[in-house]
N, C-alpha and C. Protein backbone atom coordinates (compact mmCIF):
# COMPACT_ATOMS: atom_id res chain seq x y z
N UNK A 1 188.94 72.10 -72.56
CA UNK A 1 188.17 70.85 -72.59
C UNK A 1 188.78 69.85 -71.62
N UNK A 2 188.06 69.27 -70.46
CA UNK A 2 188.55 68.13 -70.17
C UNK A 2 187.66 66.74 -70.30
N UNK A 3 187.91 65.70 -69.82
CA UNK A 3 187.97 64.32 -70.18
C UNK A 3 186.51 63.97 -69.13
N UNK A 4 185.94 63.03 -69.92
CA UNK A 4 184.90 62.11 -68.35
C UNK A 4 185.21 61.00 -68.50
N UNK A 5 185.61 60.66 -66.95
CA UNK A 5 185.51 59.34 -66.73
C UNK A 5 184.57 58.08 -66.06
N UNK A 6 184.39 57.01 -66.56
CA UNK A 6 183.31 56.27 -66.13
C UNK A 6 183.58 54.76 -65.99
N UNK A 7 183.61 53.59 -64.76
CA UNK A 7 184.31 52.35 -64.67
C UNK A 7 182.88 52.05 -65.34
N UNK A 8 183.53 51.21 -66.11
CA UNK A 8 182.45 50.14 -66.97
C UNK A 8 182.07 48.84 -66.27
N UNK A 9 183.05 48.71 -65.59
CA UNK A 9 183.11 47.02 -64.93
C UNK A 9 183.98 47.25 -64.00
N UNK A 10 184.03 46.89 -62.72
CA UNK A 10 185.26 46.94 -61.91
C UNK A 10 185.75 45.61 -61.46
N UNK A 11 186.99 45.43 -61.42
CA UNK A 11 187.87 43.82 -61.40
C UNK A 11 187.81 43.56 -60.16
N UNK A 12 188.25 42.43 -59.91
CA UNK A 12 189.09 41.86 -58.90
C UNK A 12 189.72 40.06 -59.42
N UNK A 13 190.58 40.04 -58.14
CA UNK A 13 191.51 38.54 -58.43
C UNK A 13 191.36 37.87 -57.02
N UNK A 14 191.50 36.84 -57.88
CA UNK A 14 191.76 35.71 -56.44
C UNK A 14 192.73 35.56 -56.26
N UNK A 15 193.63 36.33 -55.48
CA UNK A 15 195.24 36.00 -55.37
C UNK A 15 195.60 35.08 -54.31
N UNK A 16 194.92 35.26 -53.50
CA UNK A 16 195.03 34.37 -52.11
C UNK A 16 194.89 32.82 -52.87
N UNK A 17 193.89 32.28 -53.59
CA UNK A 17 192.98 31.29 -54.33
C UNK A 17 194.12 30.90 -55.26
N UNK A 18 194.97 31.99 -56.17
CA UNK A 18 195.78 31.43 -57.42
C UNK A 18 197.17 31.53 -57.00
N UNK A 19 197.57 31.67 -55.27
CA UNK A 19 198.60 31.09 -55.28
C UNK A 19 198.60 29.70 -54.55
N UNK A 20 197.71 29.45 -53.64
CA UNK A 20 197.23 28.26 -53.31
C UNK A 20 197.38 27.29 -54.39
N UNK A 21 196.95 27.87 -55.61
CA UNK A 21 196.90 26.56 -56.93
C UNK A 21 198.37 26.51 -57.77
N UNK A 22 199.39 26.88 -57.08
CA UNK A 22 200.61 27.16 -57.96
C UNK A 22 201.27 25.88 -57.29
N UNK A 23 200.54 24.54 -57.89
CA UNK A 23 200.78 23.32 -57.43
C UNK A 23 201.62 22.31 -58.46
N UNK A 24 201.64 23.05 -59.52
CA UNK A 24 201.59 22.14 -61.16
C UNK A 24 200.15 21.86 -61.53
N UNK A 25 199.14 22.00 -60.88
CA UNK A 25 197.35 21.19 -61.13
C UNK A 25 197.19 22.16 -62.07
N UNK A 26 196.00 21.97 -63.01
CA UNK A 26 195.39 23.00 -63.21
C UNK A 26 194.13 23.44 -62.42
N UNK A 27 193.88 24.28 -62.14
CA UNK A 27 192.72 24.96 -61.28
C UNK A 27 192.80 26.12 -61.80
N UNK A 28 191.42 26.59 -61.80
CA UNK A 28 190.81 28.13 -62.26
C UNK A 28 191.14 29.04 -61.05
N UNK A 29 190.98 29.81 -61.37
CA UNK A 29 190.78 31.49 -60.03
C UNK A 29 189.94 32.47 -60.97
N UNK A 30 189.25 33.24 -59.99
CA UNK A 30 188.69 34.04 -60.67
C UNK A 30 189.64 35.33 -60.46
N UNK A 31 189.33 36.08 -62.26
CA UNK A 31 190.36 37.13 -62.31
C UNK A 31 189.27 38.06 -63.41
N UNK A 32 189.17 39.39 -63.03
CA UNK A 32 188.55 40.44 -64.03
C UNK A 32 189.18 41.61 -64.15
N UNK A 33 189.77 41.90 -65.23
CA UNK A 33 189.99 43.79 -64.77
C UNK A 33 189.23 44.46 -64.62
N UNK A 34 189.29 45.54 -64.10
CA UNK A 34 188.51 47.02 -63.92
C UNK A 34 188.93 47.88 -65.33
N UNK A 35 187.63 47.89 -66.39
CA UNK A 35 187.67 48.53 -67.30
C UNK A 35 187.00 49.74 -67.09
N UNK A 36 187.75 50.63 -68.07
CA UNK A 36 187.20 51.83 -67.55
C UNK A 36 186.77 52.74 -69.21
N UNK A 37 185.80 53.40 -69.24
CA UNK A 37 185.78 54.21 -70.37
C UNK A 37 186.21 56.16 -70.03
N UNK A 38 187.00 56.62 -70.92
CA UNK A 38 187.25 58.06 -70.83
C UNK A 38 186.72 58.35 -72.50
N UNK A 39 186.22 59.89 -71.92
CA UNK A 39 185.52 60.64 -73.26
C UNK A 39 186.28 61.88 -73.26
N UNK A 40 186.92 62.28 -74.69
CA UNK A 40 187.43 63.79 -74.74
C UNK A 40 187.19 64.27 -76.23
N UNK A 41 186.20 65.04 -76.02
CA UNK A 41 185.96 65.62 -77.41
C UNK A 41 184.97 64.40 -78.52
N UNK A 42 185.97 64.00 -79.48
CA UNK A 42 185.68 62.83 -80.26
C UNK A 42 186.24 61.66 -79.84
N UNK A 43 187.15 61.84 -79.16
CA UNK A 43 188.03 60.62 -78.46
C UNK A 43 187.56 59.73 -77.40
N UNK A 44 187.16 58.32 -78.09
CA UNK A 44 186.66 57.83 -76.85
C UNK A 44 187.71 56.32 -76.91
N UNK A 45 187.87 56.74 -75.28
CA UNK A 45 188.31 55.12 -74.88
C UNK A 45 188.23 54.46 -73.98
N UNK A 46 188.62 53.11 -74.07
CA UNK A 46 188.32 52.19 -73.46
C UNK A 46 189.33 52.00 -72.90
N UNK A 47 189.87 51.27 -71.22
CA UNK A 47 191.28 51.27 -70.65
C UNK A 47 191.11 49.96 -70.12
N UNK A 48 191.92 49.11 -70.44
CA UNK A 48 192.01 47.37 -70.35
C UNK A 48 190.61 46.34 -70.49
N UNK A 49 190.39 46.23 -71.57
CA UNK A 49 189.27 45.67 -72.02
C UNK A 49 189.98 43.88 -71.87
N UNK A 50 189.80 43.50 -70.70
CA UNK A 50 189.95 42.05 -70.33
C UNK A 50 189.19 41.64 -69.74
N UNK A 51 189.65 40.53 -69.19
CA UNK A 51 188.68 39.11 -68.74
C UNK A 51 187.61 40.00 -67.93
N UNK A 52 186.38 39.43 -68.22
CA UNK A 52 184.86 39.82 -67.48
C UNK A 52 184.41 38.53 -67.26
N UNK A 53 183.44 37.99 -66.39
CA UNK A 53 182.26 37.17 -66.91
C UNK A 53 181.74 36.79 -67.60
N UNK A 54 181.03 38.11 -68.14
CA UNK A 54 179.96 38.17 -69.07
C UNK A 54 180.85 39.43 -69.92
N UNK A 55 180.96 39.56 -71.45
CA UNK A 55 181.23 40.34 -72.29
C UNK A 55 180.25 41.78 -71.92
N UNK A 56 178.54 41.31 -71.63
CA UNK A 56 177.96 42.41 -71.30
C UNK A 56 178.12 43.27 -70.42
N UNK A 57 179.02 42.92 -69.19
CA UNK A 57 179.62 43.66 -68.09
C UNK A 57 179.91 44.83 -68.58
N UNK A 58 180.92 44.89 -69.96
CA UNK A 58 181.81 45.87 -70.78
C UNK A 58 180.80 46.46 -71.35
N UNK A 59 179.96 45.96 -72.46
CA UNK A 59 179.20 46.41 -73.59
C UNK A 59 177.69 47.17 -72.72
N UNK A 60 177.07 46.33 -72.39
CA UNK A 60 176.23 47.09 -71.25
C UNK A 60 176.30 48.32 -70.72
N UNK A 61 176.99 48.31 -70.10
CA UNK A 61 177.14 50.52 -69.21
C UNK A 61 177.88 50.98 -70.33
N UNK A 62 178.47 50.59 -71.78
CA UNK A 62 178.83 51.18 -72.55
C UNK A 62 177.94 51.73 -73.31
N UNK A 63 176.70 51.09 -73.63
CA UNK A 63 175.73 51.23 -73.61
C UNK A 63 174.67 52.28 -73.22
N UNK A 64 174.38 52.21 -72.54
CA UNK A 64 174.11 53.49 -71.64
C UNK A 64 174.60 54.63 -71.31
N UNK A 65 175.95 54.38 -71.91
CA UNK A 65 176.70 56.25 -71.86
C UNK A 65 176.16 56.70 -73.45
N UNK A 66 175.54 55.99 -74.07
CA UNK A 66 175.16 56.06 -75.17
C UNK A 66 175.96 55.78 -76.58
N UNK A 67 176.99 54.77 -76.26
CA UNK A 67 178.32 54.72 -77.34
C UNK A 67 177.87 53.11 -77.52
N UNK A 68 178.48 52.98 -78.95
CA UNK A 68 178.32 51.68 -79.45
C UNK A 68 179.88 51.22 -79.51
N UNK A 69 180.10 49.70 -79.51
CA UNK A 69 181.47 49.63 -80.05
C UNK A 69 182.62 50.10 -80.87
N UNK A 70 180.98 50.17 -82.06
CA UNK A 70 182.11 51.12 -83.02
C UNK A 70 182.33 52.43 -83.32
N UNK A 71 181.92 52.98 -82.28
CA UNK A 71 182.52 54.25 -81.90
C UNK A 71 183.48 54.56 -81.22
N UNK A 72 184.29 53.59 -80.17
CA UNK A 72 185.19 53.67 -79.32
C UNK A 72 186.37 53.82 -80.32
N UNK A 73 187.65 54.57 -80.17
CA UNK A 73 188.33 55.27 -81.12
C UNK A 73 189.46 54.69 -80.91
N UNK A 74 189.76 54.28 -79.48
CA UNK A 74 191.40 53.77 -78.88
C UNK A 74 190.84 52.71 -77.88
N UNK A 75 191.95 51.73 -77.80
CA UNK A 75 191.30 51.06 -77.01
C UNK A 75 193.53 51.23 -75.98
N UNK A 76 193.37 51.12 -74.51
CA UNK A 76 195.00 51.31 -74.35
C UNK A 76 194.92 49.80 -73.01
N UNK A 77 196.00 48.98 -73.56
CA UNK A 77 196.12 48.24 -72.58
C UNK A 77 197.73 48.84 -71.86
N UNK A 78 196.87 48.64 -70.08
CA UNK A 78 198.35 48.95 -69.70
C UNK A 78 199.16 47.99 -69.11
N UNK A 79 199.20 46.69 -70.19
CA UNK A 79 200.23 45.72 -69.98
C UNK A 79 199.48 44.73 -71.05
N UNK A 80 200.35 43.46 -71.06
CA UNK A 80 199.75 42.41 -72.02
C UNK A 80 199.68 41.36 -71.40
N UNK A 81 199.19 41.23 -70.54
CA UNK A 81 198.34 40.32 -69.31
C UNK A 81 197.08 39.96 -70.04
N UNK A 82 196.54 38.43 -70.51
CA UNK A 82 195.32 38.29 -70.86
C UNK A 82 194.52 38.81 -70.38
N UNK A 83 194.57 39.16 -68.82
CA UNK A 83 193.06 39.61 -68.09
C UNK A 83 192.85 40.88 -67.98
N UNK A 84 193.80 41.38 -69.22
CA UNK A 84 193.42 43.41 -69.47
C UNK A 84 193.28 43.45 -71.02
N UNK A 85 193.63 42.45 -71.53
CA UNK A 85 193.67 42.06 -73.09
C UNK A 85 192.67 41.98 -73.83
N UNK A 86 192.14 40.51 -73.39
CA UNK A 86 191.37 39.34 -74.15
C UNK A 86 190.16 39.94 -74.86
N UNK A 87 189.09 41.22 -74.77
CA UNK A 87 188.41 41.75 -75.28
C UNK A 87 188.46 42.81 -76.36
N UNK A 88 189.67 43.28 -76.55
CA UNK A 88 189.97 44.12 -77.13
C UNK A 88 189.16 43.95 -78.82
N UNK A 89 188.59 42.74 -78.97
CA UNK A 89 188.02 42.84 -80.20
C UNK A 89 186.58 43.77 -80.23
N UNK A 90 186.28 43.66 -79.33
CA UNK A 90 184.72 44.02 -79.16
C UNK A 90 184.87 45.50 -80.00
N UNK A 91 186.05 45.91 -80.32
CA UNK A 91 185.98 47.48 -80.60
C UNK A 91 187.02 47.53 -81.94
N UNK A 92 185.93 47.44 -83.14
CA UNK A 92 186.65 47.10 -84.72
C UNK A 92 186.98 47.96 -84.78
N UNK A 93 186.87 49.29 -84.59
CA UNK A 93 187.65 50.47 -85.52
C UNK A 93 188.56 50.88 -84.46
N UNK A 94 189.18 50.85 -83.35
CA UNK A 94 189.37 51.64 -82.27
C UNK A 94 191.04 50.95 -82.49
N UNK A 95 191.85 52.30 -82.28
CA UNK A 95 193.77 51.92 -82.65
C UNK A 95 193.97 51.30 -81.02
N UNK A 96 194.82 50.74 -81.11
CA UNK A 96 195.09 49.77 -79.96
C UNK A 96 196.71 50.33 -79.28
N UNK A 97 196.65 50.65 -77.76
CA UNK A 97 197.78 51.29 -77.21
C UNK A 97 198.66 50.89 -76.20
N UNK A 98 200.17 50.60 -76.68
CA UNK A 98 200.58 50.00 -75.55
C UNK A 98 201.92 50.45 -75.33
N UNK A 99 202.93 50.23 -75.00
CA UNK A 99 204.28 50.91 -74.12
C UNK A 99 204.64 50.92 -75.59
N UNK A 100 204.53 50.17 -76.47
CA UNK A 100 205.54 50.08 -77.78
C UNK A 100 205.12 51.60 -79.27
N UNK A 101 204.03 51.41 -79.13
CA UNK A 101 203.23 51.48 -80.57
C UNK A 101 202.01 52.18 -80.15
N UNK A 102 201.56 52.35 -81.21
CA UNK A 102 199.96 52.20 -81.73
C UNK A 102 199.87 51.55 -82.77
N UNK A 103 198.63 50.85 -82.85
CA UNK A 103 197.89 49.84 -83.88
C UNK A 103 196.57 50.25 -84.40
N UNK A 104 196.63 49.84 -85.71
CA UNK A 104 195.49 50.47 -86.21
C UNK A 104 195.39 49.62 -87.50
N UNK A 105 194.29 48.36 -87.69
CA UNK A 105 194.34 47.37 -88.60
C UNK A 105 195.78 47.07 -89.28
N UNK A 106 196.18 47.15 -90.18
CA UNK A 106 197.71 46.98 -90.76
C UNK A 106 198.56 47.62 -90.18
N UNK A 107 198.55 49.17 -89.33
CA UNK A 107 199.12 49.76 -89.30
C UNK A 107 199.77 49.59 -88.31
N UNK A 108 201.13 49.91 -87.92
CA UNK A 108 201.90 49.92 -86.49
C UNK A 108 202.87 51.49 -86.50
N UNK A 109 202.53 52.22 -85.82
CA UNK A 109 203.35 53.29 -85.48
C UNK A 109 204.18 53.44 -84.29
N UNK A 110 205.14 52.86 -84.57
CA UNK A 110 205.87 53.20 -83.42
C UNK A 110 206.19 54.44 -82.46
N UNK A 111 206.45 54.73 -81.15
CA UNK A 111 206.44 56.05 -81.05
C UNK A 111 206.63 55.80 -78.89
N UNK A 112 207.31 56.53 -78.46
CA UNK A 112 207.42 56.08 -77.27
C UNK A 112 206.16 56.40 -76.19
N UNK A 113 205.76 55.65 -75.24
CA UNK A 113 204.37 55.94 -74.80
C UNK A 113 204.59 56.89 -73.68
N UNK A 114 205.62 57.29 -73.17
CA UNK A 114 205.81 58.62 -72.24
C UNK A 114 205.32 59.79 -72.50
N UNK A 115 204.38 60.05 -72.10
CA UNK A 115 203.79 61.89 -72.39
C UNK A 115 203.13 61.70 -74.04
N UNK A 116 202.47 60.38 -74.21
CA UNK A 116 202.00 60.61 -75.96
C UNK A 116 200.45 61.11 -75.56
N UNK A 117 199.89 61.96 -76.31
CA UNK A 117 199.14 62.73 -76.12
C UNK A 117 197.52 61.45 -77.18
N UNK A 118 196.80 61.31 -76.20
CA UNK A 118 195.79 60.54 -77.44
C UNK A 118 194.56 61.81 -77.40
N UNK A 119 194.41 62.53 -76.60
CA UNK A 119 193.72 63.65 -76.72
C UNK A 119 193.92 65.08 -76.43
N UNK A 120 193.79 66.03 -75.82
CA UNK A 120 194.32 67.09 -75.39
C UNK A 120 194.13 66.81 -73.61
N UNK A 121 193.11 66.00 -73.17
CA UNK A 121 193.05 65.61 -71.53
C UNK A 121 193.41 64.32 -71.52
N UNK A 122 193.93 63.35 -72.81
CA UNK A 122 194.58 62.03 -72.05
C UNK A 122 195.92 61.64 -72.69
N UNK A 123 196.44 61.23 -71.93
CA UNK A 123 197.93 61.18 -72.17
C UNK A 123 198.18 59.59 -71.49
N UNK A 124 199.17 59.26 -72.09
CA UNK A 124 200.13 58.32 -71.37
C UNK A 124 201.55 58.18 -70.51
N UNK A 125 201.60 57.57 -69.35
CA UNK A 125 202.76 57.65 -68.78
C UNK A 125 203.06 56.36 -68.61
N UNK A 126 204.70 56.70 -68.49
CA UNK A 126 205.18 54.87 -69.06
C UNK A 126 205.58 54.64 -66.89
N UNK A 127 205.12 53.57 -66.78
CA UNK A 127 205.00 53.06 -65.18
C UNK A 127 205.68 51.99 -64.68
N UNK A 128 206.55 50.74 -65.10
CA UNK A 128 206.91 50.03 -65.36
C UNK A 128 207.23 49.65 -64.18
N UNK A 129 206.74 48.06 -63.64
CA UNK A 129 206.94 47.54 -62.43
C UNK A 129 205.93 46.38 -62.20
N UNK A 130 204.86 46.40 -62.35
CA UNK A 130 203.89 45.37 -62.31
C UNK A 130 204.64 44.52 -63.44
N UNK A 131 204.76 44.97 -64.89
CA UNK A 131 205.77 44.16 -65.47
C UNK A 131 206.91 45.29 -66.20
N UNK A 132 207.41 44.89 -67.18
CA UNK A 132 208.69 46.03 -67.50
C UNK A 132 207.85 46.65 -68.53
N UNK A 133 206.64 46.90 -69.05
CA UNK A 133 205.85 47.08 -70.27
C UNK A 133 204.55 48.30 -69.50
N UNK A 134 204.41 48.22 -68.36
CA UNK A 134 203.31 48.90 -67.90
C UNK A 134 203.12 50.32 -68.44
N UNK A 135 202.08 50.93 -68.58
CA UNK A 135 201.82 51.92 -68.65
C UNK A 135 200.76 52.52 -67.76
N UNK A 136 200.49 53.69 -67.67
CA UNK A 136 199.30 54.18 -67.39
C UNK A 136 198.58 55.26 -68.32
N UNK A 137 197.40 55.35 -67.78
CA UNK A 137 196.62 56.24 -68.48
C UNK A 137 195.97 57.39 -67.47
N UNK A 138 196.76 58.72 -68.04
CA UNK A 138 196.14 60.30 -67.27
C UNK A 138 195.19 60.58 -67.58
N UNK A 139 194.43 61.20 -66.89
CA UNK A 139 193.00 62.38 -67.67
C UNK A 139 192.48 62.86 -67.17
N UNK A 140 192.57 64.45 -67.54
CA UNK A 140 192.67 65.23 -66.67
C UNK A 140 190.91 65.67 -66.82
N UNK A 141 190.26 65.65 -65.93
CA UNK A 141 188.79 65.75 -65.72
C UNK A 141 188.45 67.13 -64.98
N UNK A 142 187.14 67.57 -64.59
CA UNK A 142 186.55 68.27 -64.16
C UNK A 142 186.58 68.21 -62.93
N UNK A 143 187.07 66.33 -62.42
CA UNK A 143 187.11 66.39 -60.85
C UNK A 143 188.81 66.04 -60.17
N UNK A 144 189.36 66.56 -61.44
CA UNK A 144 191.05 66.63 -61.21
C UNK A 144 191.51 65.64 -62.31
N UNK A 145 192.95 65.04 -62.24
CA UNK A 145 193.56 64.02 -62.78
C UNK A 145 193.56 62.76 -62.04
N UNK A 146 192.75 61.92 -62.64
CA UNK A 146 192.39 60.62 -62.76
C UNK A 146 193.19 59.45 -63.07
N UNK A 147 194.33 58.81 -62.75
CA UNK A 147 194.95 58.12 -63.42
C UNK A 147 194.57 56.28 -63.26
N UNK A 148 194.55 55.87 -64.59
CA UNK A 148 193.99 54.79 -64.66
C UNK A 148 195.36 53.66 -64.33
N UNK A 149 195.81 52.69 -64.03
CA UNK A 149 197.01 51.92 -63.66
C UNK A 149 196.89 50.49 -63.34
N UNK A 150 198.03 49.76 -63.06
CA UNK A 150 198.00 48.81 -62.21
C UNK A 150 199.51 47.98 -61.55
N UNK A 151 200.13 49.93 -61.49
CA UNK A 151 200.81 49.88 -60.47
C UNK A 151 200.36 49.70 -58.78
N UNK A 152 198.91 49.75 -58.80
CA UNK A 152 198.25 49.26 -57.43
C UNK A 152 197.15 48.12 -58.17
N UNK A 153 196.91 46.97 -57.54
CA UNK A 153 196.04 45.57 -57.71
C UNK A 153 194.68 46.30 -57.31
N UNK A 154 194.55 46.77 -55.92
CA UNK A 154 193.57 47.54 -55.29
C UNK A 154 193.77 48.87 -54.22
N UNK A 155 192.38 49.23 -54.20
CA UNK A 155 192.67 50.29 -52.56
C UNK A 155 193.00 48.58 -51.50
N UNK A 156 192.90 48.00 -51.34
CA UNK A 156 193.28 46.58 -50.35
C UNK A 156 194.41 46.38 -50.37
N UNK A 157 195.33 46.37 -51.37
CA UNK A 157 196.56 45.70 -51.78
C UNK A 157 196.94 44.68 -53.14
N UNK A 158 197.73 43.95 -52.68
CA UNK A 158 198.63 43.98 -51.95
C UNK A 158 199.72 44.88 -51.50
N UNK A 159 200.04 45.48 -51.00
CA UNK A 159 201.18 46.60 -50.70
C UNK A 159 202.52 46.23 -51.66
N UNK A 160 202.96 45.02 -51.34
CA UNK A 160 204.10 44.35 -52.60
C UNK A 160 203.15 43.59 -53.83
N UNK A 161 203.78 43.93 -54.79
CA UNK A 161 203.42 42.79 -55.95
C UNK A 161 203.78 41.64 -56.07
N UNK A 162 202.84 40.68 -56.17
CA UNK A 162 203.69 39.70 -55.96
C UNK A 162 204.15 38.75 -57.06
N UNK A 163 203.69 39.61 -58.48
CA UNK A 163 204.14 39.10 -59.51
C UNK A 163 204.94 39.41 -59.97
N UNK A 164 205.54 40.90 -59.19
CA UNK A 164 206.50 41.88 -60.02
C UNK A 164 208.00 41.01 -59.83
N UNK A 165 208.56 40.93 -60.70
CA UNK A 165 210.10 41.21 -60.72
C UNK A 165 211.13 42.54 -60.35
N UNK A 166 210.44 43.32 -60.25
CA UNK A 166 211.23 44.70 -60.42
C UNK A 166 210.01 45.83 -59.11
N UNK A 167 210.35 45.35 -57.84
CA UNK A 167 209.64 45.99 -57.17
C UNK A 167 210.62 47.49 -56.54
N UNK A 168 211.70 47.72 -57.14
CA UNK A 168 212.13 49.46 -56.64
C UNK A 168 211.68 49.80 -57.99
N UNK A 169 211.00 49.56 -59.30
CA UNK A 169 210.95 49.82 -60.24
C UNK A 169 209.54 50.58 -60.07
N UNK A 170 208.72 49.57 -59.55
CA UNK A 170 207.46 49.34 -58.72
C UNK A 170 207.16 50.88 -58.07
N UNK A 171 207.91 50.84 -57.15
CA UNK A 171 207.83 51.88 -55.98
C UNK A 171 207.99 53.35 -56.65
N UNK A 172 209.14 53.29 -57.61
CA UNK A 172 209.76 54.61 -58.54
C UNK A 172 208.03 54.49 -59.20
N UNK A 173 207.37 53.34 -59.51
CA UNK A 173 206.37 54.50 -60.76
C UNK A 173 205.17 55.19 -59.94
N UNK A 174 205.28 54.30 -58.50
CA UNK A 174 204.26 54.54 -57.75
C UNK A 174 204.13 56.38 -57.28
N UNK A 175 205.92 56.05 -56.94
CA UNK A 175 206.22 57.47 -56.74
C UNK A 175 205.63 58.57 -57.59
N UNK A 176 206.08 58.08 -59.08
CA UNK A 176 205.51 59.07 -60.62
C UNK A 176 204.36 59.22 -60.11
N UNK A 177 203.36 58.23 -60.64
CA UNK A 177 202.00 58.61 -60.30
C UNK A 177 200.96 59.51 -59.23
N UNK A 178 202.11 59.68 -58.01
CA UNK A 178 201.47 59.98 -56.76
C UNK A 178 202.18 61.59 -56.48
N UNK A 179 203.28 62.06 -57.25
CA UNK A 179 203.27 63.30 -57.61
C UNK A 179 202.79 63.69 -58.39
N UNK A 180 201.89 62.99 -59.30
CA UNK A 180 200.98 64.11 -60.13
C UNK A 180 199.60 64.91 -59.32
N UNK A 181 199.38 64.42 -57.87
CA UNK A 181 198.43 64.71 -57.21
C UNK A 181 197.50 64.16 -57.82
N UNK A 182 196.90 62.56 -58.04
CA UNK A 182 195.82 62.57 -58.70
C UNK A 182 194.71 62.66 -57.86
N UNK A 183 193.38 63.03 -58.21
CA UNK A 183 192.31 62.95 -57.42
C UNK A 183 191.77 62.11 -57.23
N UNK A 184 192.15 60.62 -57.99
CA UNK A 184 191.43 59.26 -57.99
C UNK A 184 193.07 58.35 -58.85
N UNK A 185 192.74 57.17 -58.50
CA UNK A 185 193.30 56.33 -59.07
C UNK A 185 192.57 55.07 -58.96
N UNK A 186 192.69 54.77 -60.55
CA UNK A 186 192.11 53.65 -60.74
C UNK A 186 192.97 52.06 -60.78
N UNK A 187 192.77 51.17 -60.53
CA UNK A 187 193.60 50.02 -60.22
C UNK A 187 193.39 49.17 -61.06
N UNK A 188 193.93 48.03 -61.33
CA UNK A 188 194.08 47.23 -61.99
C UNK A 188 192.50 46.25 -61.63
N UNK A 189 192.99 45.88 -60.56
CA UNK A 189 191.35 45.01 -60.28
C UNK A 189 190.61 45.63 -59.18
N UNK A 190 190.09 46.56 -58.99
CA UNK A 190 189.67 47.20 -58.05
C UNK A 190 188.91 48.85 -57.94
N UNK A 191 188.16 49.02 -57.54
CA UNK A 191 187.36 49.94 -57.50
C UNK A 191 188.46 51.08 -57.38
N UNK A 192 187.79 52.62 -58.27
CA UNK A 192 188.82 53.83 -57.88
C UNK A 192 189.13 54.26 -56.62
N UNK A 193 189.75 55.01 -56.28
CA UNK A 193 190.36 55.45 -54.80
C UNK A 193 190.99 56.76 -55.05
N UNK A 194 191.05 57.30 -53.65
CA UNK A 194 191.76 58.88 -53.39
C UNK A 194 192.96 58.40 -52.68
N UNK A 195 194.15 58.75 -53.36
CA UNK A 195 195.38 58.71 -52.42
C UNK A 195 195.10 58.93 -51.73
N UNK A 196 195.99 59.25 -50.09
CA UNK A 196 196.47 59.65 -49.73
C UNK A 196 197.71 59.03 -48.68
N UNK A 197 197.73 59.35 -47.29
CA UNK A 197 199.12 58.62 -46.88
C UNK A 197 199.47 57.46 -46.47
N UNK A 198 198.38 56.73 -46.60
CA UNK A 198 198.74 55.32 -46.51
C UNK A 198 198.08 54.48 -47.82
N UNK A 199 198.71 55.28 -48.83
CA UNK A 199 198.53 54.20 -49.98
C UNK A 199 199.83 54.17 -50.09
N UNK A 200 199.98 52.65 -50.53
CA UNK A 200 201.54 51.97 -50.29
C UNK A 200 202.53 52.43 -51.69
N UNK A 201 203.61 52.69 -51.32
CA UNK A 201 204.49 53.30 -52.15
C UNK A 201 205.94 52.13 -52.64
């Protein structure tokens, strides 16, 4: 059995725009993640359910794959950045996944997120560099392994992070990710992409 994958919404940031405003002012920027849904078996999830526009961005093409909210089973943020966060309600029954745990109404199971298996085609790998908490999400599909992330912002860039603290940390997960041969990688705010040798390491 393997996994399908499908972007629900794809992100982007105003980075150029929200460092301009790193004045003390307050000023807005626009910021969305790229949410993505994967299906395996009974397992369905959702991968950074944050800031949109419109909530329907998410619920909409979720919609149309024919799934309701409360069918989504896991929901995995790969960091705790409001703008991969902030939606995570939309999905009442669905255990919640992050570098620490799993969550599941009362419940907290601790358990390390390196190689944790949420289906038999999706797994987690711990990525750490965008912040010290990152994760990613594998899945291995029909059109290869897919990895969902945001050890890359976009196929655009920035080549450095410029939020990271820990950019050889950065580079080491980039490295991880880019020996698994994936056939796509998905980004944090930005449409999927095909490695290859000039994606920045």
């Amino acid at each position: 059995m393997t996994a399908t994958f499908t972007v629900l919404t794809t992100g982007y940031d105003s980075l150029d725009t929200r460092n301009a405003h790193r004045d003390g002012k307050e000023k807005p920027w626009h910021v969305a993640s790229t949410v993505s849904l994967l299906c395996d078996g009974d397992t369905i999830v959702v991968v950074d359910p944050g800031m949109v526009e419109d909530r329907k961005l998410i619920l909409d093409p979720l919609a149309t794959a024919g799934i309701s909210p409360e069918e989504v089973t896991d929901v995995v943020f790969s960091h705790h950045h409001p703008d991969h966060t902030l939606n995570a309600a939309l999905f009442p029954h669905a255990r919640a996944h992050d570098v620490w745990a799993a969550y599941h109404n009362n419940l907290w199971y601790d358990r390390p997120a390196d190689g944790y298996q949420l289906s038999p085609s999706i797994r987690l790998l711990e990525t750490p560099g965008h912040t010290p908490q990152d994760i990613s999400t594998v899945a291995e599909t029909t059109e290869g392994t897919v990895v969902l992330t945001h050890a890359w912002w976009s196929v655009h860039g920035p080549a450095e992070d410029p939020t990271s603290d820990d950019h050889e940390g950065l580079r080491a997960s980039r490295r991880k990710i880019l020996a698994l041969k994936p056939a796509l990688v998905v980004p944090g705010h930005g449409d999927p992409f095909v490695p290859d040798e000039n994606t920045p390491v």
